[in-house]
C-alpha atoms as a PDB file:
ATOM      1  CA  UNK A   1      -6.735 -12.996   1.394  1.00  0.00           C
ATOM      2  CA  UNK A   2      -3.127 -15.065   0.558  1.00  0.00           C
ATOM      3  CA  UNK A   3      -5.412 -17.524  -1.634  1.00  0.00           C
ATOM      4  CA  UNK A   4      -7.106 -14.980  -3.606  1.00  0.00           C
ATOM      5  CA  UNK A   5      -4.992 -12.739  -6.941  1.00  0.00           C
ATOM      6  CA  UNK A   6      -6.070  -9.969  -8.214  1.00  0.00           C
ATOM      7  CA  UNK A   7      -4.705  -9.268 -12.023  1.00  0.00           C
ATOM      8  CA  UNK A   8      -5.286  -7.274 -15.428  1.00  0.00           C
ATOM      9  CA  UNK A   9      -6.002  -9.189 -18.068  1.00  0.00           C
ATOM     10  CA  UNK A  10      -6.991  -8.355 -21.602  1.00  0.00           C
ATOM     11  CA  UNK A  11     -10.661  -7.532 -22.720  1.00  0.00           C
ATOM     12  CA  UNK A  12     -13.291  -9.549 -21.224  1.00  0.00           C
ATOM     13  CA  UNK A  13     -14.481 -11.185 -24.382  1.00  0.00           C
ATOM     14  CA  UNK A  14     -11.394 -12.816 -24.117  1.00  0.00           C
ATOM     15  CA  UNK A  15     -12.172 -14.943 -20.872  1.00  0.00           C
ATOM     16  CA  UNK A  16     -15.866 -15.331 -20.429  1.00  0.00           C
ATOM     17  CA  UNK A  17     -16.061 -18.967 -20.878  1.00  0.00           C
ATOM     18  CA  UNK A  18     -12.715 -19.336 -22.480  1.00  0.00           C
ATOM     19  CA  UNK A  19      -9.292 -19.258 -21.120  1.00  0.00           C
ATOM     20  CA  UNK A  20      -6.659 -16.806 -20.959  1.00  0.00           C
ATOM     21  CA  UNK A  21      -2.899 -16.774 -20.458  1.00  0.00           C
ATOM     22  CA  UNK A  22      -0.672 -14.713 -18.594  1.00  0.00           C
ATOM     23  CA  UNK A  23       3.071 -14.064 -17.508  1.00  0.00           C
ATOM     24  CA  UNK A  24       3.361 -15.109 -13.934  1.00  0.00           C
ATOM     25  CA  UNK A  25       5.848 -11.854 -12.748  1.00  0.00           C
ATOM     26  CA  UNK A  26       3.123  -9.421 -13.837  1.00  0.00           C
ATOM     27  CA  UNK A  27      -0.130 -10.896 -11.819  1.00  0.00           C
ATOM     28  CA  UNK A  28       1.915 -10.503  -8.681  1.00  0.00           C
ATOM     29  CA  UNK A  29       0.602  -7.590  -6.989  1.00  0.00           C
ATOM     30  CA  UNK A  30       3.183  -5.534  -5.017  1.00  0.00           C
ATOM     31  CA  UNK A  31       1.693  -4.589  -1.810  1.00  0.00           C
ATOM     32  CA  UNK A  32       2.545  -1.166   0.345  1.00  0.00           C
ATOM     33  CA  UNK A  33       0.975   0.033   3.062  1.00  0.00           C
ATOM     34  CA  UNK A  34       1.233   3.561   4.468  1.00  0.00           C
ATOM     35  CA  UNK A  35       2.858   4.288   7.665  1.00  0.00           C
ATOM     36  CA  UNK A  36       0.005   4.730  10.534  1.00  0.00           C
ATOM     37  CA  UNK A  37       1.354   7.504  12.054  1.00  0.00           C
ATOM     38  CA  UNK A  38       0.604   9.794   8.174  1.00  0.00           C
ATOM     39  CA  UNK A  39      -2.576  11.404   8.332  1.00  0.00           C
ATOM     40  CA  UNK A  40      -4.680   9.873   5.363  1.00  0.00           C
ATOM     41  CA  UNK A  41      -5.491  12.610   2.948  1.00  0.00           C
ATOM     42  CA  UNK A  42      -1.642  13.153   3.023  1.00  0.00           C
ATOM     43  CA  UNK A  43      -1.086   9.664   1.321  1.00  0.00           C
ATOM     44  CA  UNK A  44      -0.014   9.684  -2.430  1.00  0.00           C
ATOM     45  CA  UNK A  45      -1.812   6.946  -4.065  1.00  0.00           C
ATOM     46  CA  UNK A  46       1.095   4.950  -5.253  1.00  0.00           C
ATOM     47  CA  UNK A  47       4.620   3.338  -3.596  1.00  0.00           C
ATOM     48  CA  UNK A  48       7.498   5.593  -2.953  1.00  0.00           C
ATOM     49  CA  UNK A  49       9.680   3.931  -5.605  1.00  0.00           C
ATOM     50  CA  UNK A  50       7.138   4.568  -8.655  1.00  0.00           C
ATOM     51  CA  UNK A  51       7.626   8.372  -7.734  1.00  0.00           C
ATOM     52  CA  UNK A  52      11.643   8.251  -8.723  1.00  0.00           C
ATOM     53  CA  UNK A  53      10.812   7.403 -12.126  1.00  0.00           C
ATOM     54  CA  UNK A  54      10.850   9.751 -15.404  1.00  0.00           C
ATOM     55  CA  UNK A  55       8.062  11.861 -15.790  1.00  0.00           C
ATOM     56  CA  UNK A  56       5.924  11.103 -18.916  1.00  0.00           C
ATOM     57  CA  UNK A  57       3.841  14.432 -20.906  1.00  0.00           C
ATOM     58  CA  UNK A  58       0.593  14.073 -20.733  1.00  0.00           C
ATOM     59  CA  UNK A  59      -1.719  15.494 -17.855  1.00  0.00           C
ATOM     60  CA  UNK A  60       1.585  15.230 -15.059  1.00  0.00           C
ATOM     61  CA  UNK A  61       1.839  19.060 -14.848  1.00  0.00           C
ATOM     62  CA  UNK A  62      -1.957  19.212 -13.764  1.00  0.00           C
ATOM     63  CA  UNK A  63      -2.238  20.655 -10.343  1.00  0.00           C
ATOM     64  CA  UNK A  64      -5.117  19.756  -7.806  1.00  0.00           C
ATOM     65  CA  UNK A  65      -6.492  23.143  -8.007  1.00  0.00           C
ATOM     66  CA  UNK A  66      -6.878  23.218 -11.990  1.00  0.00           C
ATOM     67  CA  UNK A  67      -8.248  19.317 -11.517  1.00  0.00           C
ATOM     68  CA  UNK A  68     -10.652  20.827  -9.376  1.00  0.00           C
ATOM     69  CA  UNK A  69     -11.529  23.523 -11.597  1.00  0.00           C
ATOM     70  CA  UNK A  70     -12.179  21.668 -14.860  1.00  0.00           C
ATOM     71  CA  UNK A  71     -14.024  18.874 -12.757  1.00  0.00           C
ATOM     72  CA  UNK A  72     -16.039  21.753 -11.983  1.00  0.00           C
ATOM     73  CA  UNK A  73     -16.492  23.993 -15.390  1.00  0.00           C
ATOM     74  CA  UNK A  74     -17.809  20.406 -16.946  1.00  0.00           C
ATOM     75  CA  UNK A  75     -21.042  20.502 -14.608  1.00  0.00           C
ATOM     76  CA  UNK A  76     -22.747  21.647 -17.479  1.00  0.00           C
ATOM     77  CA  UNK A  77     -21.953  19.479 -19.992  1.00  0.00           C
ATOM     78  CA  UNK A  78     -22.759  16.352 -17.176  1.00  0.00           C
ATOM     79  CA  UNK A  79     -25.884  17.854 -16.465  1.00  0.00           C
ATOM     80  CA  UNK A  80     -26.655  17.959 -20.067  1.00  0.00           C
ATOM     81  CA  UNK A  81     -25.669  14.496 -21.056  1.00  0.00           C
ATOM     82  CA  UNK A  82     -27.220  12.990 -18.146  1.00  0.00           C
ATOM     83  CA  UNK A  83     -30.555  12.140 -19.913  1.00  0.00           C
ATOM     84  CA  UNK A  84     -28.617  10.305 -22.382  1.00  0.00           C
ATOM     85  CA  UNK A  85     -27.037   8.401 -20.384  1.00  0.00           C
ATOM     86  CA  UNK A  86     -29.908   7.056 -18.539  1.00  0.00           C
ATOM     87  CA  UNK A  87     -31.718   5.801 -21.496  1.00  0.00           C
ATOM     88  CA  UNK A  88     -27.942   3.910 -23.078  1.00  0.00           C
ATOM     89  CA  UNK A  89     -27.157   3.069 -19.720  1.00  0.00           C
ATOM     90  CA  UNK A  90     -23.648   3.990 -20.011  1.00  0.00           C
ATOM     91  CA  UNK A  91     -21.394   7.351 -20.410  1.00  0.00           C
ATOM     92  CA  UNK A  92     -22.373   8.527 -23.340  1.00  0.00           C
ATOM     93  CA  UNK A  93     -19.304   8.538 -25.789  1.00  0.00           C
ATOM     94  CA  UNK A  94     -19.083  12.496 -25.760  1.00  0.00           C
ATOM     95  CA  UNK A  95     -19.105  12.399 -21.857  1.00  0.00           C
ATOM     96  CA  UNK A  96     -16.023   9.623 -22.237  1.00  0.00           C
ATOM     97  CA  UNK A  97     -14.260  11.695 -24.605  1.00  0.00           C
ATOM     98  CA  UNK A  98     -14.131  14.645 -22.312  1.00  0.00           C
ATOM     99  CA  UNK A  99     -13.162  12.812 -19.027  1.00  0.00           C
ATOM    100  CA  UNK A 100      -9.980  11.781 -21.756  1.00  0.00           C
ATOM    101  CA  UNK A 101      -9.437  15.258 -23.347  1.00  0.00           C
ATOM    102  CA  UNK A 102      -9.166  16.617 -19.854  1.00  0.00           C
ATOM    103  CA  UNK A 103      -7.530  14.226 -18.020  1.00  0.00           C
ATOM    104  CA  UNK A 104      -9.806  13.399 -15.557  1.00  0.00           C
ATOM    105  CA  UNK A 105     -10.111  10.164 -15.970  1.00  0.00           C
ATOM    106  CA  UNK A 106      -6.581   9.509 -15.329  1.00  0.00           C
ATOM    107  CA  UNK A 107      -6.198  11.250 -11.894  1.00  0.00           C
ATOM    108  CA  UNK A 108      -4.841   8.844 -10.168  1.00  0.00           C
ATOM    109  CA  UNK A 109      -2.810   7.616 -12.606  1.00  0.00           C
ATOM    110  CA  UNK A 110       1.257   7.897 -12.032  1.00  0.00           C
ATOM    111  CA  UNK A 111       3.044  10.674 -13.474  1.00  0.00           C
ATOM    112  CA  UNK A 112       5.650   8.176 -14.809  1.00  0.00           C
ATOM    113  CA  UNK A 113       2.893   7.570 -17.231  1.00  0.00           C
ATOM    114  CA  UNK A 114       1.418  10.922 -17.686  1.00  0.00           C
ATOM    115  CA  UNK A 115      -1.256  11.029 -15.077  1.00  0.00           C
ATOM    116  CA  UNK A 116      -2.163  13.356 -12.400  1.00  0.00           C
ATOM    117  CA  UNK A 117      -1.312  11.524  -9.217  1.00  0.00           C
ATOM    118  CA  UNK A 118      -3.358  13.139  -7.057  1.00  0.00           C
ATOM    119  CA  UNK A 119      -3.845  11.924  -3.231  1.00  0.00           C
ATOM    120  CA  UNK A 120      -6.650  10.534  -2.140  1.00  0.00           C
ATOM    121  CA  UNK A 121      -8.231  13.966  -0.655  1.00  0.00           C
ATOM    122  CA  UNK A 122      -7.567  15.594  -3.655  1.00  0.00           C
ATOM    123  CA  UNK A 123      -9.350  12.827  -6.049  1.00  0.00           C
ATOM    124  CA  UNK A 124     -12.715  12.950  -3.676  1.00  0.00           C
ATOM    125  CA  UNK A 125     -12.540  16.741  -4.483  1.00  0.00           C
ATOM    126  CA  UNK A 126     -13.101  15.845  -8.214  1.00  0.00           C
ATOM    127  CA  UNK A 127     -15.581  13.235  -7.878  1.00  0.00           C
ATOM    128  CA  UNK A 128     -17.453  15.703  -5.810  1.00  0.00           C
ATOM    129  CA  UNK A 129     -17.394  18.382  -8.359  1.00  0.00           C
ATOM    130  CA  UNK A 130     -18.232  15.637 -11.151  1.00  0.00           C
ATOM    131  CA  UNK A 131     -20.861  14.108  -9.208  1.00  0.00           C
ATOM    132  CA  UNK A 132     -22.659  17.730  -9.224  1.00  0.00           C
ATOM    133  CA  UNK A 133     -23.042  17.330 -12.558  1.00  0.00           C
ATOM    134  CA  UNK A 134     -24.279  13.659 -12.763  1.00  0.00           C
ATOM    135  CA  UNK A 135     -23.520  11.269 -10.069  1.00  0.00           C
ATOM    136  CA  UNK A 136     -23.199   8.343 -12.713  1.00  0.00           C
ATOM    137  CA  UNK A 137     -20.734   9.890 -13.732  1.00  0.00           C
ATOM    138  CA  UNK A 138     -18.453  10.654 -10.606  1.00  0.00           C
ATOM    139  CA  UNK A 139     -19.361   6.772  -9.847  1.00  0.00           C
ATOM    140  CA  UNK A 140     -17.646   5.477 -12.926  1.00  0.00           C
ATOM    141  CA  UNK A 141     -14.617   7.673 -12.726  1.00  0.00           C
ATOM    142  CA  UNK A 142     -14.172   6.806  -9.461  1.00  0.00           C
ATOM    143  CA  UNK A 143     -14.426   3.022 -10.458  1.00  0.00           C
ATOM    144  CA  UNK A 144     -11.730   3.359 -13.419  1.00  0.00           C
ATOM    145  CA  UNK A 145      -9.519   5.978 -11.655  1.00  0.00           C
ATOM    146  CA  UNK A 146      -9.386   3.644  -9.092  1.00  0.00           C
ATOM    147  CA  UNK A 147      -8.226   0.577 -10.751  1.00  0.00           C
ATOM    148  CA  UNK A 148      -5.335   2.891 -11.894  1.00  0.00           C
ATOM    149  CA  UNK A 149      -4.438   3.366  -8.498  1.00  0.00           C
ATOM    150  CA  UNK A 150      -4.790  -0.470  -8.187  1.00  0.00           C
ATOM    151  CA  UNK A 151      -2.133  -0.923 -10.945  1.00  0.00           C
ATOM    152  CA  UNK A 152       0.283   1.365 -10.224  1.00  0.00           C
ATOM    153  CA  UNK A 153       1.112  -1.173  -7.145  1.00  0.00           C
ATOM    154  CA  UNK A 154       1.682  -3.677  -9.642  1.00  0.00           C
ATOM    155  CA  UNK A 155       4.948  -4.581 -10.863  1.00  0.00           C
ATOM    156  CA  UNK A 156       6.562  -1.901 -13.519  1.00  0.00           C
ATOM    157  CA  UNK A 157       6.464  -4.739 -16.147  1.00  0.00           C
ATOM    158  CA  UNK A 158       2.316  -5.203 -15.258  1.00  0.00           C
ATOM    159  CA  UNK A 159       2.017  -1.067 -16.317  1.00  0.00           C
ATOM    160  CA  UNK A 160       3.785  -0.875 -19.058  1.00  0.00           C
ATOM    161  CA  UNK A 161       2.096  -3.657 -20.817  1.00  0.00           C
ATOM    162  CA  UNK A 162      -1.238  -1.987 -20.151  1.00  0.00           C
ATOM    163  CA  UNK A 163       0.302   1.807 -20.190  1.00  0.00           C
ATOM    164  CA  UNK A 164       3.750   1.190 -22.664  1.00  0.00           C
ATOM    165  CA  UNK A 165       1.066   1.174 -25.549  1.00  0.00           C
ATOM    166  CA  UNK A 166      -1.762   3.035 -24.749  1.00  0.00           C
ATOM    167  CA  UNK A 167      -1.390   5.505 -21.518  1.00  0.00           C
ATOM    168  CA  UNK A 168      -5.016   6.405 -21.907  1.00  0.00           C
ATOM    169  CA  UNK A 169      -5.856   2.986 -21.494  1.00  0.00           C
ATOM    170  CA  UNK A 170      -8.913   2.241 -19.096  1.00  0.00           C
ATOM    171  CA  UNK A 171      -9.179  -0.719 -16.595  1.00  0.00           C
ATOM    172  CA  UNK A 172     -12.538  -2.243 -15.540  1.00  0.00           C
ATOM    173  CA  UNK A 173     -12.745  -4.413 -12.617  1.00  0.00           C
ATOM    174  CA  UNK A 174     -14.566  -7.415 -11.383  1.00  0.00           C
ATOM    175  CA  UNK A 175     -12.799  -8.049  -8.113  1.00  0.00           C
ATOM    176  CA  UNK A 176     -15.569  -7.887  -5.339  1.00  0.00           C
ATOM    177  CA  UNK A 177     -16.333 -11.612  -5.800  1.00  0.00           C
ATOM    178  CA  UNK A 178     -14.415 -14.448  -6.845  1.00  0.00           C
ATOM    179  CA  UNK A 179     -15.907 -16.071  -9.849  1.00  0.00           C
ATOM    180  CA  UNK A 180     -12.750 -17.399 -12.103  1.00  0.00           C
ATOM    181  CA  UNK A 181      -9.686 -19.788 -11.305  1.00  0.00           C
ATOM    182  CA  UNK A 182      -6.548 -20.087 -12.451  1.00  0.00           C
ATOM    183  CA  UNK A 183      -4.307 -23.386 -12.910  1.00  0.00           C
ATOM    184  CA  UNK A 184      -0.167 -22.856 -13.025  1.00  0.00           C
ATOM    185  CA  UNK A 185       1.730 -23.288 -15.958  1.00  0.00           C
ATOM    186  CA  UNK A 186       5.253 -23.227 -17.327  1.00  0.00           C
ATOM    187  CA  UNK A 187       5.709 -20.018 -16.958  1.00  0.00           C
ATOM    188  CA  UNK A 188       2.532 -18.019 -15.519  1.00  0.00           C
ATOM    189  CA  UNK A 189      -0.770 -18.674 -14.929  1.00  0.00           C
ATOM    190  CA  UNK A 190      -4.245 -20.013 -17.288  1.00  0.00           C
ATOM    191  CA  UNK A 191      -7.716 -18.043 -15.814  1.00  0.00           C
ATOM    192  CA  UNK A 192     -11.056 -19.299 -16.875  1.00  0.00           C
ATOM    193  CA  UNK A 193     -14.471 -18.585 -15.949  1.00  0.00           C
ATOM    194  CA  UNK A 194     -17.598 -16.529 -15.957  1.00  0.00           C
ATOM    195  CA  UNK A 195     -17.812 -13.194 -14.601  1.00  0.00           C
ATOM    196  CA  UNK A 196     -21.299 -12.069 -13.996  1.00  0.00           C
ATOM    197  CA  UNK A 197     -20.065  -8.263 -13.470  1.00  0.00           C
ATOM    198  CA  UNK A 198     -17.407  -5.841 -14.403  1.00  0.00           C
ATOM    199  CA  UNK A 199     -17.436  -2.674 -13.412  1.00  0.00           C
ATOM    200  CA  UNK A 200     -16.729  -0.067 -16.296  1.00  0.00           C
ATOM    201  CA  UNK A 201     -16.526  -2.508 -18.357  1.00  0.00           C
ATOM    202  CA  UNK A 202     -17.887  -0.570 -21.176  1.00  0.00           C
ATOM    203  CA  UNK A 203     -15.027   1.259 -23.251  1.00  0.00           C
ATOM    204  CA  UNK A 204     -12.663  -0.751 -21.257  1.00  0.00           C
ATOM    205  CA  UNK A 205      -9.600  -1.916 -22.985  1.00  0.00           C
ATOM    206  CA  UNK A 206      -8.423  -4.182 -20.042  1.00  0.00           C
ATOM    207  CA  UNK A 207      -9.434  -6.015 -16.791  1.00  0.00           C
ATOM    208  CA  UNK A 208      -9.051  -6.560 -13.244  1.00  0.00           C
ATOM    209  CA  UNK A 209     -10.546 -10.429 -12.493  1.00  0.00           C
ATOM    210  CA  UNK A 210     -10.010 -12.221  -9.244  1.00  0.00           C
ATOM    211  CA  UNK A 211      -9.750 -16.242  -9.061  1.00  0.00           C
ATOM    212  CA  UNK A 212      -8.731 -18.551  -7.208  1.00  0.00           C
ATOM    213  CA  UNK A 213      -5.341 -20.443  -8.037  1.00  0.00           C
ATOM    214  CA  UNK A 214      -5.794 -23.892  -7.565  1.00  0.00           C
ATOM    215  CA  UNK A 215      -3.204 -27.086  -7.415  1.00  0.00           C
ATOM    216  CA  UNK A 216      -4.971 -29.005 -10.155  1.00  0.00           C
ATOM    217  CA  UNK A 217      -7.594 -28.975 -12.566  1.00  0.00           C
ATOM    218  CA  UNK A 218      -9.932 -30.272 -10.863  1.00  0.00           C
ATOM    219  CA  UNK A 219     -13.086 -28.134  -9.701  1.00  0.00           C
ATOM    220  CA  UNK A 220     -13.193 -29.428  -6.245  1.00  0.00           C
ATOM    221  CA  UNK A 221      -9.211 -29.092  -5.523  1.00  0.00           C
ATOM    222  CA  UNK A 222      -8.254 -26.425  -3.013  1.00  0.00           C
ATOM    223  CA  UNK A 223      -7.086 -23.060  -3.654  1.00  0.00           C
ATOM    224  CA  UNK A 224      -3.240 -21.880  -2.809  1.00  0.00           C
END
């Protein structure tokens, strides 16, 4: 929807209940749609023009097939974490620190900044070899991976903020509803407001919020 944004945003104790600002030329999400006539599981998860750039080290040399194959040796380990993470209610740290160690968690992430970037076929492949091991699991990878996809259609200047300083960086997301606003200023933009959600927010270093942008400050003033 043209009235709604969509933008990262530092960690959520930051904004609930208090404000946050933000340059204006990174919240503006760049948007690309594949052509019709490409079958869907052919799709790379990202713009043609983020391709051309350098490739970073990291997990970039990481083919589908080995993807597939470590998603799949770490069955084990899932299985035997999942107890743990029922009664904390989270990934348990261990579990987090493997998804990082092999890479996993940043699938879908650009190789300009290290990642995989595997299409969207690919990806469900994982997930369905993680989710064999605990479902959770495969549910919050698909969550953060996803919201790497979601940046990498951002502006260059948006990932390197995020990426520049920390490539392992996650990204929760609380985008479903709109619960925030945003006023203009000088500049950018000023987001306040409560958001009752974020998912993968725990271990998150960054956010995904939507809001409305609104003329003026006042509550009842329409959104643009």
């Amino acid at each position: 929807h043209r009235d709604l944004h969509s933008f990262p945003t530092r960690r959520s104790s930051d904004l609930v209940g208090g404000q946050l600002y933000y340059p204006w030329p990174s919240v503006i999400a760049e948007v690309w749609r594949a052509p019709s006539a490409v079958c869907w599981h052919d799709i790379h998860t990202f713009p043609e023009w983020i391709m051309d750039l350098p490739v970073k080290p990291g997990f970039a040399h990481v083919s589908y097939e080995q993807a597939v194959r470590t998603a799949a040796e770490l069955i084990p380990f899932l299985r035997s974490h999942a107890a743990a993470a029922e009664l904390e209610r989270r990934m348990p740290a261990a579990v987090t620190n493997e998804l990082h160690r092999t890479g996993l968690i940043r699938a879908l992430q650009p190789k300009t900044w290290g990642g995989m970037a595997l299409k969207l076929s690919e990806w469900l492949c994982v997930l369905d070899k993680l989710g064999q091991g605990d479902l959770s699991v495969a549910w919050n990878v698909a969550n953060l991976t996803l919201h790497h996809r979601t940046l990498a259609l951002f502006s260059v200047q948006a990932q390197r903020e995020v990426w520049g300083e920390n490539p392992d960086a996650l990204i929760a997301a609380g985008i479903a509803y709109v619960q925030g606003r945003a006023r203009r200023v000088d500049g950018g933009l000023v987001i306040s407001g409560t958001w009752n959600f974020c998912s993968g927010v725990v271990g998150a270093g960054w956010n995904m919020l939507a809001c409305a942008v609104k003329d003026g400050a006042d509550a009842k003033s329409k959104p643009v």
